[in-house]
Protein backbone atom coordinates (compact mmCIF):
# COMPACT_ATOMS: atom_id res chain seq x y z
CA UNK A 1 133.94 78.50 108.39
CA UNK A 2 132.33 81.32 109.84
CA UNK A 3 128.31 82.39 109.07
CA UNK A 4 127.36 85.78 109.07
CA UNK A 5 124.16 86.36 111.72
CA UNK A 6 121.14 87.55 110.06
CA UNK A 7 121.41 91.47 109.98
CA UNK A 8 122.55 94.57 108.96
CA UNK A 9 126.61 94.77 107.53
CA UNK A 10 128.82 97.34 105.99
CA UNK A 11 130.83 96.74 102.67
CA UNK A 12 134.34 97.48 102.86
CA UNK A 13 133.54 100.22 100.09
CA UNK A 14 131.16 101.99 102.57
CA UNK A 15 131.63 106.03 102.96
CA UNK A 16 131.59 107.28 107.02
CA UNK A 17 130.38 110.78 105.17
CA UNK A 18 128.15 109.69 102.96
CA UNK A 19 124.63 108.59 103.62
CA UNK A 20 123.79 106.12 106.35
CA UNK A 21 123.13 103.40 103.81
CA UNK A 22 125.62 103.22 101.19
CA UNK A 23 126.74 99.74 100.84
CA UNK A 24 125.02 98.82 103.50
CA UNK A 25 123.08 95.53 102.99
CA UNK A 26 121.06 92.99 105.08
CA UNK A 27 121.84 89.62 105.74
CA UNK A 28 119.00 87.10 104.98
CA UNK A 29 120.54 83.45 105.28
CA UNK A 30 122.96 81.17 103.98
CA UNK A 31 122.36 78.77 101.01
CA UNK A 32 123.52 76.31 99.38
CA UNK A 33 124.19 75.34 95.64
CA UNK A 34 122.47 72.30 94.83
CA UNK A 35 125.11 70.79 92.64
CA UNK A 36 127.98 71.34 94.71
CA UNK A 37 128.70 68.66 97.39
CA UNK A 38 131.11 70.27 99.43
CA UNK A 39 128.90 72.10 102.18
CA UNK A 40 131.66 74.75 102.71
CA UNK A 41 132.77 75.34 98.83
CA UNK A 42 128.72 75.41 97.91
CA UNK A 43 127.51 77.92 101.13
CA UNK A 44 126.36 81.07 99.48
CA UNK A 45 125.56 84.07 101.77
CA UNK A 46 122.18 85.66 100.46
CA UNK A 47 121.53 89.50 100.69
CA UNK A 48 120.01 92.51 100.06
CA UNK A 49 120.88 95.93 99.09
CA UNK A 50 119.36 98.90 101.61
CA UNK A 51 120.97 101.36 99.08
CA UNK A 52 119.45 101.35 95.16
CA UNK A 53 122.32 99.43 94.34
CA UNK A 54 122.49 97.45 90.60
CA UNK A 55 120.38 94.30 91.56
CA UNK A 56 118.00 96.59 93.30
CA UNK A 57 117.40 98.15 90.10
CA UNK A 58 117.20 95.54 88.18
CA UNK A 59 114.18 94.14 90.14
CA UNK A 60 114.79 94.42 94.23
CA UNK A 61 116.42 91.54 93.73
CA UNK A 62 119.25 90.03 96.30
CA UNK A 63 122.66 89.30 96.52
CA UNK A 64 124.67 85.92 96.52
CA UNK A 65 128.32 85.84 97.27
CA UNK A 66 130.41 82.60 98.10
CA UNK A 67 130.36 82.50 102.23
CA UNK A 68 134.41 82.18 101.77
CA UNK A 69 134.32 85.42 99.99
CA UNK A 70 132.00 87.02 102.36
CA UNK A 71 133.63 86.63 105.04
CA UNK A 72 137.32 86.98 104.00
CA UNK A 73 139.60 90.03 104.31
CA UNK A 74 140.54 92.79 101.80
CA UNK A 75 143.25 95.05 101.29
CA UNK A 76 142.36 98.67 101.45
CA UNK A 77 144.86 101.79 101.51
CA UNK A 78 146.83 99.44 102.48
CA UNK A 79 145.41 97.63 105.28
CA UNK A 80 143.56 93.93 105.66
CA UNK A 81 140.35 94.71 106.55
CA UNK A 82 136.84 92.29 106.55
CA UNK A 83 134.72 92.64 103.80
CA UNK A 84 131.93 93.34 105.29
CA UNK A 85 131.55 94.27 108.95
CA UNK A 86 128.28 93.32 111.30
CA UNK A 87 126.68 96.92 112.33
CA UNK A 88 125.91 96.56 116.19
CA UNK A 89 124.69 100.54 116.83
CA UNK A 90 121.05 100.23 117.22
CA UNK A 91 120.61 104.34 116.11
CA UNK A 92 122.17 103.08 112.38
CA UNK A 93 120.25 99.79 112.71
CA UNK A 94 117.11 101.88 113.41
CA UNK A 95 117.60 104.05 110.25
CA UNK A 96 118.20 100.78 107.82
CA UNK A 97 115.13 99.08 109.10
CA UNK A 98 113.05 102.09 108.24
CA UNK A 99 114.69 102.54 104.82
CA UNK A 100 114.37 99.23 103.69
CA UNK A 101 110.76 99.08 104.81
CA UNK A 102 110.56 101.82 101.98
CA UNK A 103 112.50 99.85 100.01
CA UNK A 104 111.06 96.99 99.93
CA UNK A 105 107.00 98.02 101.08
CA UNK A 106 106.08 95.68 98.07
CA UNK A 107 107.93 92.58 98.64
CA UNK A 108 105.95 92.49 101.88
């Protein structure tokens, strides 16, 4: 199965004309459930919001998603597209490094 590269992605749900960082999240790593032998069926991808999403809220906490999940395709107006996508434009990567060091100046 594919693993997601440390870095900046997209959600599918992300707005081109909204701000720069709506659903936009940061890869950290991959881990792996403890109780779950399969290495595949037990790979979580962890993550963090750059937007003040609910787990942000809640505590700056991060994300966990099944890699399988992660990295399948969705269906949207019709069309399969990846869940998230990997943001390569160092301008947008540029802006999310500065907002999450805002973000997160504590966790530092």
């Amino acid at each position: 199965m594919n693993t997601p590269e440390p870095g900046f992605y997209y959600h599918y749900k992300h707005d081109e004309k909204g701000s720069i960082n709506n659903y936009a999240y940061e890869v950290l790593n991959v881990a792996h459930h403890t109780e779950v032998d399969d290495l595949d069926e037990g790979a979580m991808v962890i993550y963090q919001p750059i937007y003040e999403s609910s787990v942000y809220k809640a505590g700056k906490h991060w994300d966990a998603r099944p890699l399988a999940m992660f990295v399948e395709n969705v269906v949207k107006d019709g069309k399969e597209i990846p869940r998230f996508t990997k943001i390569a434009d160092p301008k947008i990567i540029s802006e999310l490094e500065k907002i999450k060091k805002e973000m997160y100046a504590k966790l530092d």
